[in-house]
Protein backbone atom coordinates (compact mmCIF):
# COMPACT_ATOMS: atom_id res chain seq x y z
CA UNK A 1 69.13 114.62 162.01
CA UNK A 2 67.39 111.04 161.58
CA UNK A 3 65.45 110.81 158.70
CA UNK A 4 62.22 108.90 160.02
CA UNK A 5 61.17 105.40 157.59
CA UNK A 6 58.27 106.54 155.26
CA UNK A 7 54.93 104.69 155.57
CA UNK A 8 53.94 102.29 152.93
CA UNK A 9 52.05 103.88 149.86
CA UNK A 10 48.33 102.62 150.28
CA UNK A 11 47.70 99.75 146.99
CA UNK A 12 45.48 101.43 144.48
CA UNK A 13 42.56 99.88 144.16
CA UNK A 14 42.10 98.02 140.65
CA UNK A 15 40.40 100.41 137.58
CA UNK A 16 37.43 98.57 136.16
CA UNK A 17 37.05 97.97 132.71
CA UNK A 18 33.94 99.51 132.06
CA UNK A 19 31.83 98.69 129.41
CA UNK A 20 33.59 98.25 125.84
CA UNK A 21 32.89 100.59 122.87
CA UNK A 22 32.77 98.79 119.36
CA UNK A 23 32.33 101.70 117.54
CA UNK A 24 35.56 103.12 118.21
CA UNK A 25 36.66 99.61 117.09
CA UNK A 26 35.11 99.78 114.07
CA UNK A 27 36.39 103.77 113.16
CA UNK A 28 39.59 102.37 114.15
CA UNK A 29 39.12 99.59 111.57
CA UNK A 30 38.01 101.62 109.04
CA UNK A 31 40.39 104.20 109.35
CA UNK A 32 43.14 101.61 109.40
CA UNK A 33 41.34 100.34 106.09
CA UNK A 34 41.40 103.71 104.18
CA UNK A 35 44.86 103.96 105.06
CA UNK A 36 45.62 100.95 103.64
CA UNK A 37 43.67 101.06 100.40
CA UNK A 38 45.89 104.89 99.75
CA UNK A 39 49.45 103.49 100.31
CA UNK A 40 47.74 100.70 97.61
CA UNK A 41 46.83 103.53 94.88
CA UNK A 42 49.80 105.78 96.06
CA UNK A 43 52.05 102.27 94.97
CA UNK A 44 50.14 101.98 92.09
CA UNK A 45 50.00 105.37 91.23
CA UNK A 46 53.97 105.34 91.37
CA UNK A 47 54.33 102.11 89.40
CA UNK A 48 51.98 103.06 86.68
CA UNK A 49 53.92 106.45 86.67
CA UNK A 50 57.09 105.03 86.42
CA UNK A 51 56.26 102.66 83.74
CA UNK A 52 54.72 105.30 81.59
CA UNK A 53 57.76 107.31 81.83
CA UNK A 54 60.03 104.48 80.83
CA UNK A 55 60.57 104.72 76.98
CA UNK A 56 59.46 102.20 74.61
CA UNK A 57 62.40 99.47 73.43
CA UNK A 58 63.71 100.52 70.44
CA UNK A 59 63.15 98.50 67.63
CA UNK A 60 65.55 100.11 65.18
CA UNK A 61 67.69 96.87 65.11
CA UNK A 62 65.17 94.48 64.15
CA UNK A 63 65.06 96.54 60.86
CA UNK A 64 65.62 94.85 57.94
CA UNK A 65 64.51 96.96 54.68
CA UNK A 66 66.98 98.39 52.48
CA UNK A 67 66.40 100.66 49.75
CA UNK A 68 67.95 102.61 47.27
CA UNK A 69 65.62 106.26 47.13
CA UNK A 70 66.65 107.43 43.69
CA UNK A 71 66.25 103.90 42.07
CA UNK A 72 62.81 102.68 43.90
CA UNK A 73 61.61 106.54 42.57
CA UNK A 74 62.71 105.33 38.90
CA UNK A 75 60.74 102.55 39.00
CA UNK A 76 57.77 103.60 40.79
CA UNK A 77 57.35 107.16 38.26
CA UNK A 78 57.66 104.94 35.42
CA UNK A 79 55.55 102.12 36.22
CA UNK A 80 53.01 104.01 37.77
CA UNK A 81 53.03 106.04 34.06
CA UNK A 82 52.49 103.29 32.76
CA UNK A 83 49.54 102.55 34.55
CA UNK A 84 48.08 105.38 34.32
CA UNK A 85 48.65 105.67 30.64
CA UNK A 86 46.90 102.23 29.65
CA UNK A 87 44.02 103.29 31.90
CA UNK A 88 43.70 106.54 29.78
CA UNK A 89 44.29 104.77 26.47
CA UNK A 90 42.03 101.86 27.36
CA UNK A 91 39.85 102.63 24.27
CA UNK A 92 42.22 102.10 22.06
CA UNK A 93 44.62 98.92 23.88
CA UNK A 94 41.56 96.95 24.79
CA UNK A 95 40.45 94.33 22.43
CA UNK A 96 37.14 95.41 20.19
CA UNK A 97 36.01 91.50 20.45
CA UNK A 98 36.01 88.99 23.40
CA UNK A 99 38.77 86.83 23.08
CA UNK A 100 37.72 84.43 26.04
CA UNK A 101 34.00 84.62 25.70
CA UNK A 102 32.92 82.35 27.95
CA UNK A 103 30.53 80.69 25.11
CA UNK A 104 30.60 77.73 23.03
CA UNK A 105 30.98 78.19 19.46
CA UNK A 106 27.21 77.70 18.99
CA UNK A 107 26.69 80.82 20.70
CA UNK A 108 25.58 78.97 24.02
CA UNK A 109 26.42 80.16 27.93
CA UNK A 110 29.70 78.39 28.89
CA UNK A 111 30.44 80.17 31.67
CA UNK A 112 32.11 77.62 34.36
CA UNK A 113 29.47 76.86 37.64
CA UNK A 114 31.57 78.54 40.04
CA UNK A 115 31.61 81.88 38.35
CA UNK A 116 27.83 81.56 37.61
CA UNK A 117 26.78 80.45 41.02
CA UNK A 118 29.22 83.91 42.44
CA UNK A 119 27.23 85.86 40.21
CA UNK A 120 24.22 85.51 42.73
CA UNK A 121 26.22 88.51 44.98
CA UNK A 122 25.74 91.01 42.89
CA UNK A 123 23.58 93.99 43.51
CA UNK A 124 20.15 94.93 42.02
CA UNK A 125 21.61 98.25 41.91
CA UNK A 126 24.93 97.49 40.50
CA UNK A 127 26.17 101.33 40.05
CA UNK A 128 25.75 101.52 43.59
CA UNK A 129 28.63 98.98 44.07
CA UNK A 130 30.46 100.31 41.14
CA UNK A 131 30.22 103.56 42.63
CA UNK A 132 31.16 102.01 45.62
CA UNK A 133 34.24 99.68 44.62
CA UNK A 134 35.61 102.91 42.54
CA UNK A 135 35.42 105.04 46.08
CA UNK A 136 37.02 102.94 48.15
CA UNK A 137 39.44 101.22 45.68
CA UNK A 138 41.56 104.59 44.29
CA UNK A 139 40.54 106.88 47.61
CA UNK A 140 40.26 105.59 50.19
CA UNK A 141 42.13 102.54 50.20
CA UNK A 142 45.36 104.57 49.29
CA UNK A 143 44.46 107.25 51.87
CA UNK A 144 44.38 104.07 54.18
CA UNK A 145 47.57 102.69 53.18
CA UNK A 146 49.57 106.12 53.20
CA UNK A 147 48.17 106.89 56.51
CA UNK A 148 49.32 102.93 57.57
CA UNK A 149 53.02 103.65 55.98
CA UNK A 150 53.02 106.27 59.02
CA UNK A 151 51.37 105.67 62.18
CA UNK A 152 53.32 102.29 63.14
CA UNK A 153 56.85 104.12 62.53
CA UNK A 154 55.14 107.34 64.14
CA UNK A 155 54.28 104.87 67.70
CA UNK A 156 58.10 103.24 67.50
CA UNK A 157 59.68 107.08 67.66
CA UNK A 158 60.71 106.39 63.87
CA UNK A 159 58.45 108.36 61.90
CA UNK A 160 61.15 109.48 59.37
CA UNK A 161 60.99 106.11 58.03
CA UNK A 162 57.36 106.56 56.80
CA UNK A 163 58.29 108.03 53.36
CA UNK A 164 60.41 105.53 52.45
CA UNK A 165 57.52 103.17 53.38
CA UNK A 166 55.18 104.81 51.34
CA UNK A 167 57.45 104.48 48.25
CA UNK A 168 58.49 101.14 48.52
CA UNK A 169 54.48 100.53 48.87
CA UNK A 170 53.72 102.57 46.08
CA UNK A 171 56.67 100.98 44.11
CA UNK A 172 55.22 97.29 45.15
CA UNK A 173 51.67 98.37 43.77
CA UNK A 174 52.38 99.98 40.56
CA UNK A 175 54.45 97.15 39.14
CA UNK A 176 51.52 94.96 40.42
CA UNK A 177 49.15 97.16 38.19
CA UNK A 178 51.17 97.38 35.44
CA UNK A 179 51.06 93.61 35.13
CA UNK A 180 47.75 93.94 35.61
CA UNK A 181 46.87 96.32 32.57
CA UNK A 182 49.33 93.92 30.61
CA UNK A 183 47.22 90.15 31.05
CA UNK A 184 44.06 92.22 31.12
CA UNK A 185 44.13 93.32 27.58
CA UNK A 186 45.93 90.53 26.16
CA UNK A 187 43.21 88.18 27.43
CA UNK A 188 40.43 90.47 26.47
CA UNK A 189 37.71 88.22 28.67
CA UNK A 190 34.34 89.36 28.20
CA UNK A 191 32.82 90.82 32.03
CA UNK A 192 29.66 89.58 33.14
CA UNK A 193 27.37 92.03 32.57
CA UNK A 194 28.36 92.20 28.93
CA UNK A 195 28.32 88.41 28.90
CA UNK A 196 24.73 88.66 29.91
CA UNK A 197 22.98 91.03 28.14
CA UNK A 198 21.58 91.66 24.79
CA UNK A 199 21.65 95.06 24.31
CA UNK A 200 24.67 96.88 23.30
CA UNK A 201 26.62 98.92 26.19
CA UNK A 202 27.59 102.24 25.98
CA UNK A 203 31.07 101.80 26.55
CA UNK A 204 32.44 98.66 24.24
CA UNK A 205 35.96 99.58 25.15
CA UNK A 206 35.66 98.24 28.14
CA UNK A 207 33.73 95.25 27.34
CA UNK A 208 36.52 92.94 27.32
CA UNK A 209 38.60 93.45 30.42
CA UNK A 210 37.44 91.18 33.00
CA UNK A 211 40.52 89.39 33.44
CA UNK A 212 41.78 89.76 36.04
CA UNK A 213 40.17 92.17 38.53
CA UNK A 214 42.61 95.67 38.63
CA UNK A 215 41.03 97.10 41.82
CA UNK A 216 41.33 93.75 43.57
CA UNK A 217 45.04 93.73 42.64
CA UNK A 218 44.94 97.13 43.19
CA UNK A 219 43.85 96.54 46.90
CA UNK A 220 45.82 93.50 47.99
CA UNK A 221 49.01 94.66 46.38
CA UNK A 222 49.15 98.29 48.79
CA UNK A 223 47.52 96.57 51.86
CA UNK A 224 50.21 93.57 51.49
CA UNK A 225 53.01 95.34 50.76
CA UNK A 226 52.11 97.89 53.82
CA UNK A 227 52.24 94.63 55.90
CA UNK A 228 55.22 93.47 54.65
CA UNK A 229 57.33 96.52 54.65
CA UNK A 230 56.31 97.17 58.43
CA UNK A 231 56.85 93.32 58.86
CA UNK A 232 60.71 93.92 57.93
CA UNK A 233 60.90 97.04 59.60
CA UNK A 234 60.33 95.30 62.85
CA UNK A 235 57.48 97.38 64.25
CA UNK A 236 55.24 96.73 67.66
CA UNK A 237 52.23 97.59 65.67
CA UNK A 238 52.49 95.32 62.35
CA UNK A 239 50.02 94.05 63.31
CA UNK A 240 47.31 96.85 63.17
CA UNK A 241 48.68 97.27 59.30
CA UNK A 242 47.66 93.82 58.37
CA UNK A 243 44.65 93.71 60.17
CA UNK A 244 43.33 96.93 58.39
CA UNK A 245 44.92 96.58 55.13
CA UNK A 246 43.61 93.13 54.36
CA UNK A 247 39.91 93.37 55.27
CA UNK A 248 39.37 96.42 53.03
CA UNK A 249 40.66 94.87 50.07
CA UNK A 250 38.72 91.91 50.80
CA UNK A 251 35.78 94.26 50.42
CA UNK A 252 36.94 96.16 47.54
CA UNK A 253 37.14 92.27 45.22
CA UNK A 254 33.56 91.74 47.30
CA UNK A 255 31.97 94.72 45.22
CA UNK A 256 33.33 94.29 42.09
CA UNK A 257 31.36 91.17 42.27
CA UNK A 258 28.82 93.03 43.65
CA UNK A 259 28.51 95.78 40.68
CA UNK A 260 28.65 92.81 38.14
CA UNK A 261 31.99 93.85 36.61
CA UNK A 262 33.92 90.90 37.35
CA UNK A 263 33.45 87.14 37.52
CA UNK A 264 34.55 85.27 41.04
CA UNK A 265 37.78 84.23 39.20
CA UNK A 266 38.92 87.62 38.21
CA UNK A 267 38.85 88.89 41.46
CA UNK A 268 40.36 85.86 43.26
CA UNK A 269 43.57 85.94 40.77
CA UNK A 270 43.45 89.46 41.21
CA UNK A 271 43.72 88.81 45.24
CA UNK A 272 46.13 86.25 44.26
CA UNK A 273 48.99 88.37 42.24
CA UNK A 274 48.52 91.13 44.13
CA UNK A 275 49.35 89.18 47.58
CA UNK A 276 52.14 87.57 45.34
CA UNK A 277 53.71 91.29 44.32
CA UNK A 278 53.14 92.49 48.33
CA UNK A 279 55.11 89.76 49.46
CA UNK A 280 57.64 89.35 46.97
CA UNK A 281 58.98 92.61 45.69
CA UNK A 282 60.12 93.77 49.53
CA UNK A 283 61.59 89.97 50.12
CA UNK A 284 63.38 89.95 47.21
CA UNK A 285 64.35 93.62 46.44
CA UNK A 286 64.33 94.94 49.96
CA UNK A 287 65.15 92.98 52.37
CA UNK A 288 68.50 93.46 53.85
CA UNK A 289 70.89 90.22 53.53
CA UNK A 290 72.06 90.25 57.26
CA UNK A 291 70.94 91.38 60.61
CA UNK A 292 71.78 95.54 60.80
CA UNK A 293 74.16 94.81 63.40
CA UNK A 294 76.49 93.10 60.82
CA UNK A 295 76.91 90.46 63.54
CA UNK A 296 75.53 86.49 62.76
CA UNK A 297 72.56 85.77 64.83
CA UNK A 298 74.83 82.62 66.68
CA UNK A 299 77.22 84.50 67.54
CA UNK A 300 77.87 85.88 71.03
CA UNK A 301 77.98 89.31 71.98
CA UNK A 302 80.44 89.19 74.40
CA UNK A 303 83.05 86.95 75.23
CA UNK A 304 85.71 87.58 78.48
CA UNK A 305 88.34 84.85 79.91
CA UNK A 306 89.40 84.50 83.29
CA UNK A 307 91.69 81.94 85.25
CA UNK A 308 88.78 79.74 85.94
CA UNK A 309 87.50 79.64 82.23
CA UNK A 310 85.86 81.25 79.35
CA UNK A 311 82.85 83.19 79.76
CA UNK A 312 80.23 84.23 76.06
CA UNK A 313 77.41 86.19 76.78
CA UNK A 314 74.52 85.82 73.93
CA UNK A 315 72.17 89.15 73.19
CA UNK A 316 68.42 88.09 71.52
């Protein structure tokens, strides 16, 4: 059978565009946009994730404190008796006349212009500020100090350090104190608001102990130390012990000026030696010689040979 030739399909005629529709551009747009700003959180979601699960770097080998537990407790019970015991026996250590009097032998003020001019920050109410310095300088300040032995080795994953800390603190600032107690009544300095009045006080045994200031000490030797010590151990957070440490104690020497007790002088050496004992006890008697890796700092970590040469790989 012949199979006849098929006619020619008739050309379709052209579809008009008809009339466009921006708001299905714009949905489409928009939709596109919302899309785009979720894969953004989703990635950051997932970066922020992973870097929160990633641990902190250890800092366990930037540690450099060493210590010897039954020793540093030696030391810190007996000089911390110490200080304690002169404070209790003050009545009878402390000198029964001014041996730096601060007057000519005439009787007339000699008192040096920087101390008198310091004198203009104290109080009217000058138990307030007594009250005050006594609060903060032997509670709170060592409930600061103890609680900044801690937290920075708590944050690094190393919190088992933080007794150790706390003695070798509590070591640092009793030896301070004890030094302290020992200038203090040798010197036998009149404080100001003996030196200034004409009535007697109610309390002549401690008349005489201006010199130096023992809650500025006190202060400076715990906040310093706490720096130090965290300094050596190599934590992230040092930093946070210095800056709260440092600023207290500054306030504690502030209101001893402030309740009249102390002359400008006797809390700035006070400052001064404690700072001293915060910085040099743990340099001298607990710092460890060499890096805890027993390796020297120039010295590569690594070293491999091959036909071509020599190859050292350094670790900082």
């Amino acid at each position: 059978m012949t199979e006849l030739p098929r006619a020619p399909a008739a050309p379709r005629a052209p579809r008009s565009p008809g009339p466009r529709r921006p708001g299905l551009a714009r949905s489409a747009r928009r939709r596109g946009a919302r899309a785009a700003a979720t894969l953004a959180l989703a990635i950051t979601l997932a970066a922020g994730t992973g870097a929160a699960a990633e641990p902190a770097p250890s800092t366990r080998e930037r540690d450099r404190i060493t210590y010897d537990v039954p020793l540093d407790l030696a030391i810190t019970v007996a000089t911390g008796t110490v200080w304690l015991g002169t404070q209790l026996r003050q009545d009878v250590l402390t000198a029964k006349q001014c041996r730096w009097c601060d007057r000519d032998e005439d009787g007339t003020d000699a008192l040096n212009g920087l101390d008198r001019a310091m004198r203009s920050l104290r109080w009217s109410n000058t138990g307030y500020a007594d009250d005050a310095s006594n609060a903060l300088g032997y509670v709170i300040a060592p409930l600061v100090s103890l609680h900044l032995a801690a937290i920075p080795a708590g944050l690094d994953g190393r919190i088992e350090e933080a007794p150790v800390n706390a003695l070798l603190m509590l070591e640092t600032t009793f030896v301070a104190s004890s030094l302290t107690q020992i200038v203090k009544f040798a010197v036998g300095r009149e404080r100001p608001f003996v030196h200034y009045r004409s009535e007697p006080v109610k309390r002549p045994s401690d008349n005489n102990v201006s010199f130096f200031s023992a809650h500025t000490n006190f202060a400076f030797a715990m906040a310093v130390s706490n720096g130090t010590i965290a300094t050596l151990r190599g934590y992230r957070h040092t930093s946070w012990v210095w800056a709260a440490g440092l600023p207290l104690a500054a306030g504690i020497g502030y209101l001893r000026i402030a309740a009249d007790r102390h002359y400008f002088t006797d809390v700035l050496t006070g400052a001064v030696v404690g700072t001293l004992s915060g910085v040099a006890i743990p340099l001298l008697f607990h710092r460890r010689a060499a890096p805890p890796t027993g390796r020297a700092g120039f010295l590569p970590s690594s070293v491999s040979a091959s036909g071509t040469g020599v190859a050292a790989t350094w670790r900082w």
